[in-house]
C-alpha atoms as a PDB file:
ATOM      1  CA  UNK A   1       0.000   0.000   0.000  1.00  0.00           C
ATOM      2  CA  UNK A   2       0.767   3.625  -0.220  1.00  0.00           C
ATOM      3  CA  UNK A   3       1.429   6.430   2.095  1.00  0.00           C
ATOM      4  CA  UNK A   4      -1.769   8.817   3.100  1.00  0.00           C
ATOM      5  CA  UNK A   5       0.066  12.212   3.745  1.00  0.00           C
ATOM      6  CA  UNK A   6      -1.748  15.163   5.639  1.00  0.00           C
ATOM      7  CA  UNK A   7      -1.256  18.639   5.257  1.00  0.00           C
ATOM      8  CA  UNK A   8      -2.517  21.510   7.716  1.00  0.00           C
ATOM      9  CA  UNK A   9      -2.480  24.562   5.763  1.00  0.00           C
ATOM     10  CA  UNK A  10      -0.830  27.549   7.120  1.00  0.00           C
ATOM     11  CA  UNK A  11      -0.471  31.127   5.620  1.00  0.00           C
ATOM     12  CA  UNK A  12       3.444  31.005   6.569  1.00  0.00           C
ATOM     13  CA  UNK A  13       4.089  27.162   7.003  1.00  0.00           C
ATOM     14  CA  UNK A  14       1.856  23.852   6.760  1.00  0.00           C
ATOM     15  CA  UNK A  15       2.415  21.251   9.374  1.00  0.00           C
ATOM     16  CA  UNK A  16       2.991  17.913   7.444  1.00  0.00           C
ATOM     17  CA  UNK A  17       1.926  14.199   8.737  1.00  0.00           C
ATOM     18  CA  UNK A  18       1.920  10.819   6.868  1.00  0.00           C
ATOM     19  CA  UNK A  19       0.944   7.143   7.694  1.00  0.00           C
ATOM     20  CA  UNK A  20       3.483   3.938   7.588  1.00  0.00           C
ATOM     21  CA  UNK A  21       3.259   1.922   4.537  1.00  0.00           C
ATOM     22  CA  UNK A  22       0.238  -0.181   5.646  1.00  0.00           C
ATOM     23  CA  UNK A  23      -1.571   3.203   6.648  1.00  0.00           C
ATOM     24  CA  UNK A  24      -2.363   2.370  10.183  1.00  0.00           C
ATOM     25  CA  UNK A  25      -0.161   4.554  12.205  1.00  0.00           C
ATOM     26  CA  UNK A  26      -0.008   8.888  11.418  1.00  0.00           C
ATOM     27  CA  UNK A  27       3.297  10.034  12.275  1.00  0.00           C
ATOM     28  CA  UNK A  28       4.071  13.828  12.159  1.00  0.00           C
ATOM     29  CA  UNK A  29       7.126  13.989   9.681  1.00  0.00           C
ATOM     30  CA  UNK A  30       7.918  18.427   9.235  1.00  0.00           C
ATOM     31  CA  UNK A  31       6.458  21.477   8.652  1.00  0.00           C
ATOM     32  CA  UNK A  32       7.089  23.117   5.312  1.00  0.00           C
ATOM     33  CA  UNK A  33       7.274  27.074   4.224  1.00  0.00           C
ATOM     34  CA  UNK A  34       3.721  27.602   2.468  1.00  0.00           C
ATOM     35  CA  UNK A  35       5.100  29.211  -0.451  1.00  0.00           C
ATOM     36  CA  UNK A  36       7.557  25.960  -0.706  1.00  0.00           C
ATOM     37  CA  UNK A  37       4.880  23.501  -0.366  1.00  0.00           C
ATOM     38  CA  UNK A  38       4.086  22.778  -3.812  1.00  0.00           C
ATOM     39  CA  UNK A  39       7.642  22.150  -4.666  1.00  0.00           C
ATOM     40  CA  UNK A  40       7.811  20.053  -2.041  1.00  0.00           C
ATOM     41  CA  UNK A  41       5.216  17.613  -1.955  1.00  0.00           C
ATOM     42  CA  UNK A  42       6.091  17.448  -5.868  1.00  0.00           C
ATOM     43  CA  UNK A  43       9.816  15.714  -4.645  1.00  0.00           C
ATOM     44  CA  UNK A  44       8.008  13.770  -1.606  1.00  0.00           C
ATOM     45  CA  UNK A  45       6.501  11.950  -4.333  1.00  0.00           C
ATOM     46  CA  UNK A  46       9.067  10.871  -6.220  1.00  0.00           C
ATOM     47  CA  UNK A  47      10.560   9.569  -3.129  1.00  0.00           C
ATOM     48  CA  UNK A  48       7.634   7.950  -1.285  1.00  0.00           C
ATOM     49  CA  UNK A  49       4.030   5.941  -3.038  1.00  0.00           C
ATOM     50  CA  UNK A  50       1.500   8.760  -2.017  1.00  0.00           C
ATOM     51  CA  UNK A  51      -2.304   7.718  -2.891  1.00  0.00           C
ATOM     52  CA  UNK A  52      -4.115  10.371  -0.704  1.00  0.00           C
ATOM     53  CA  UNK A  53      -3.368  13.871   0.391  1.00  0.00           C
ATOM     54  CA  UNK A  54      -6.013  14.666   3.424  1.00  0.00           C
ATOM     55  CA  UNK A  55      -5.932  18.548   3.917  1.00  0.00           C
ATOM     56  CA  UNK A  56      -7.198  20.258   6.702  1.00  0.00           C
ATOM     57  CA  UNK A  57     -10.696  22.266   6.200  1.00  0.00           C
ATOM     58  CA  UNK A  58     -10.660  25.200   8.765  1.00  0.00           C
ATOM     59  CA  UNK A  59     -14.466  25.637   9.840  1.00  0.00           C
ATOM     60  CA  UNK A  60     -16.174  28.191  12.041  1.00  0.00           C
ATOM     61  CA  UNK A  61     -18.001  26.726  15.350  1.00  0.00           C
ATOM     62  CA  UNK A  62     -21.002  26.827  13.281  1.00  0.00           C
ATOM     63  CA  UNK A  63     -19.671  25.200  10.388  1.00  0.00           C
ATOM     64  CA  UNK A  64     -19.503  28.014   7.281  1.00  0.00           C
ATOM     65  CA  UNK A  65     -15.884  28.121   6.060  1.00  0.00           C
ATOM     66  CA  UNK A  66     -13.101  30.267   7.777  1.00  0.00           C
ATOM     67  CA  UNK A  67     -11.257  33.121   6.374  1.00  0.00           C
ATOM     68  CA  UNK A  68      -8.107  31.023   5.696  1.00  0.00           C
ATOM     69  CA  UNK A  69     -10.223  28.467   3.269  1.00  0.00           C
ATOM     70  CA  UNK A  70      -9.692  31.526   0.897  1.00  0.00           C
ATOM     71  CA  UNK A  71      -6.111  31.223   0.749  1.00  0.00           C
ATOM     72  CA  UNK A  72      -6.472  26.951   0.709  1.00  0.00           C
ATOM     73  CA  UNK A  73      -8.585  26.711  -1.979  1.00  0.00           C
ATOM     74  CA  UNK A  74      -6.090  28.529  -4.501  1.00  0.00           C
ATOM     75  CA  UNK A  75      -3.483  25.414  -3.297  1.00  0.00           C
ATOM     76  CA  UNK A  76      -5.797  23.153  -3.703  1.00  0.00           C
ATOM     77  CA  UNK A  77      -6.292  23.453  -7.360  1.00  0.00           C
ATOM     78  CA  UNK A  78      -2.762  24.130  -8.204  1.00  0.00           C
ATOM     79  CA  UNK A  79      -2.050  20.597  -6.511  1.00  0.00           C
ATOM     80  CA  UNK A  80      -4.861  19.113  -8.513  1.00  0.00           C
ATOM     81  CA  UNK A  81      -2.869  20.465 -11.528  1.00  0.00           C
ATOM     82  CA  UNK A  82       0.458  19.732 -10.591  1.00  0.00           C
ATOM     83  CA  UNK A  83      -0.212  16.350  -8.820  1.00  0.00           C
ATOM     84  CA  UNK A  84      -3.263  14.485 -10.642  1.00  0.00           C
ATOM     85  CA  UNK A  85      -3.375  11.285  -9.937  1.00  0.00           C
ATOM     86  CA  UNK A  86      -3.216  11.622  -6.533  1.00  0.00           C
ATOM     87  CA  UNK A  87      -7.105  12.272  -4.782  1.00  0.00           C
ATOM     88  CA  UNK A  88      -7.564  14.994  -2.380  1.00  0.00           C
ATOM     89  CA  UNK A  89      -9.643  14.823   0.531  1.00  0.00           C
ATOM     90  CA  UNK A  90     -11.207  17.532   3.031  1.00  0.00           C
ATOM     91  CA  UNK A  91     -11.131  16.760   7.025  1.00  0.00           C
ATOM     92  CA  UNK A  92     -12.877  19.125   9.443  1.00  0.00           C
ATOM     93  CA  UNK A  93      -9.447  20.832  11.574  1.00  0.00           C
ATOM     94  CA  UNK A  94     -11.407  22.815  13.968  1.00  0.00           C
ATOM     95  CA  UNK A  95     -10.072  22.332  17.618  1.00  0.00           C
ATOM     96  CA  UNK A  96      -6.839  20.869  16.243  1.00  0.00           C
ATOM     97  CA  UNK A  97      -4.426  23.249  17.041  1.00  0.00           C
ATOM     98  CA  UNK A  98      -6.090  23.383  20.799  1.00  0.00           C
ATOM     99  CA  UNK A  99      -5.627  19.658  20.693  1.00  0.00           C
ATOM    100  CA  UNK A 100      -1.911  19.803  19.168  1.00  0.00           C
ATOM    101  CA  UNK A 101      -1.222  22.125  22.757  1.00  0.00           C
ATOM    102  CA  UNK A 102      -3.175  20.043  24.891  1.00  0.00           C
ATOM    103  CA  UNK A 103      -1.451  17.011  23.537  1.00  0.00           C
ATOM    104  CA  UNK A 104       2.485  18.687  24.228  1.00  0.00           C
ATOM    105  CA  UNK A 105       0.902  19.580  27.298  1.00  0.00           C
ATOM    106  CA  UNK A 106      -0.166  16.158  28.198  1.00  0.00           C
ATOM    107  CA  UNK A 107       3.205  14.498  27.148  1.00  0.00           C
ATOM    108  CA  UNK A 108       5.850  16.368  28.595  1.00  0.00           C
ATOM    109  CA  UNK A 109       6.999  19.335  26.331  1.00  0.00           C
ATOM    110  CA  UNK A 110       8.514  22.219  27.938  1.00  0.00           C
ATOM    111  CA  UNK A 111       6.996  25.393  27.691  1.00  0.00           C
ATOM    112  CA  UNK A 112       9.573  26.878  25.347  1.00  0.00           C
ATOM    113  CA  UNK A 113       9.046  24.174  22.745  1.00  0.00           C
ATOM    114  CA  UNK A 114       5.230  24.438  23.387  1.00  0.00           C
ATOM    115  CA  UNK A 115       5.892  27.941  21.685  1.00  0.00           C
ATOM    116  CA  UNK A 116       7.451  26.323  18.958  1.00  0.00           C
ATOM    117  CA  UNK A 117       4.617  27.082  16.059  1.00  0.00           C
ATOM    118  CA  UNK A 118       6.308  24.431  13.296  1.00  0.00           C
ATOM    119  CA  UNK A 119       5.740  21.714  15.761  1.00  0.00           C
ATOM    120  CA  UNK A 120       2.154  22.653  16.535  1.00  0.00           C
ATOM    121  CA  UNK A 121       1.719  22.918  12.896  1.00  0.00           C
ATOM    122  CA  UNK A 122       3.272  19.117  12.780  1.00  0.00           C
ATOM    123  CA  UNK A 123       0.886  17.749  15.460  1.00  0.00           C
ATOM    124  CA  UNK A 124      -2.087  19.420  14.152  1.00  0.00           C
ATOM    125  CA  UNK A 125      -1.668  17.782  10.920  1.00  0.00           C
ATOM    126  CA  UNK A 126      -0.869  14.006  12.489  1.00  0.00           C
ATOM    127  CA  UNK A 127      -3.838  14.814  14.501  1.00  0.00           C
ATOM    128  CA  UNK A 128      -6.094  15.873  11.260  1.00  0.00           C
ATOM    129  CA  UNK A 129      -4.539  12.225  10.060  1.00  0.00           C
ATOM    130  CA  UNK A 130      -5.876   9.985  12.825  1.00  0.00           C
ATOM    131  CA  UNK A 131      -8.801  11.658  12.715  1.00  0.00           C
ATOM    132  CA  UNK A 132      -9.405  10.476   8.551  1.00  0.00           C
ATOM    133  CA  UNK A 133      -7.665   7.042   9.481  1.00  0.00           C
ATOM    134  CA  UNK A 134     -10.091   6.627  12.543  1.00  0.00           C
ATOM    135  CA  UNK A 135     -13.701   7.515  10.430  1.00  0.00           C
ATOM    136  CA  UNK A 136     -12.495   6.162   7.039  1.00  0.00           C
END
């Protein structure tokens, strides 16, 4: 099987999260400038079998879109360009940065790396990942 690789959208960096092989465990893998992301999933994929991107979809508490879905959906159909064959997929993100802090929190992390955006960024997208792998 192939890789399912996660992306939580940022408007300076996007937190980046794929499964193993047999796409049972999400594992947070970098964070990636925004304006470098294209490029970069383009090499992931020449590296590593990818047959899913899951991409965050940041909702308000009622459920219309957020502002930042205005700079996603311009991504979005670049990547459908760029990187056809591959499917894209829409998860709900709201709470997911809370739960990326909660979760450093929870395990340990010292305050200084709790300010460490790139790694909430990271955990947010793993977390957007077990959330597709869990309801898929």
């Amino acid at each position: 099987m192939a890789r399912i690789l996660a992306i939580d959208y940022g408007g300076k960096r996007c937190g980046i999260a794929v499964t193993d092989e047999s796409q049972i465990i999400a594992s947070g893998l970098t964070t990636v400038r925004t304006m470098d992301l294209l490029s970069w999933l383009k090499n992931y994929v020449t590296e590593e079998e990818v047959e899913l991107f899951i991409v965050g979809e940041p909702k308000r508490m009622h459920g219309e879109p957020s502002e930042s879905e205005k700079l996603i959906k311009p991504f979005l159909e670049k990547l459908k360009k760029e990187l056809p064959d591959i499917p894209i997929k829409r998860i709900d993100e709201r709470f997911t940065s809370k739960m990326a802090f909660d979760t450093m929190i929870a395990s340990g992390i010292s305050k200084k790396k709790r300010r460490d955006k790139a790694l909430v960024d990271q955990i947010s997208a793993t977390i957007i990942l077990q959330d597709y792998l869990y309801n898929r």
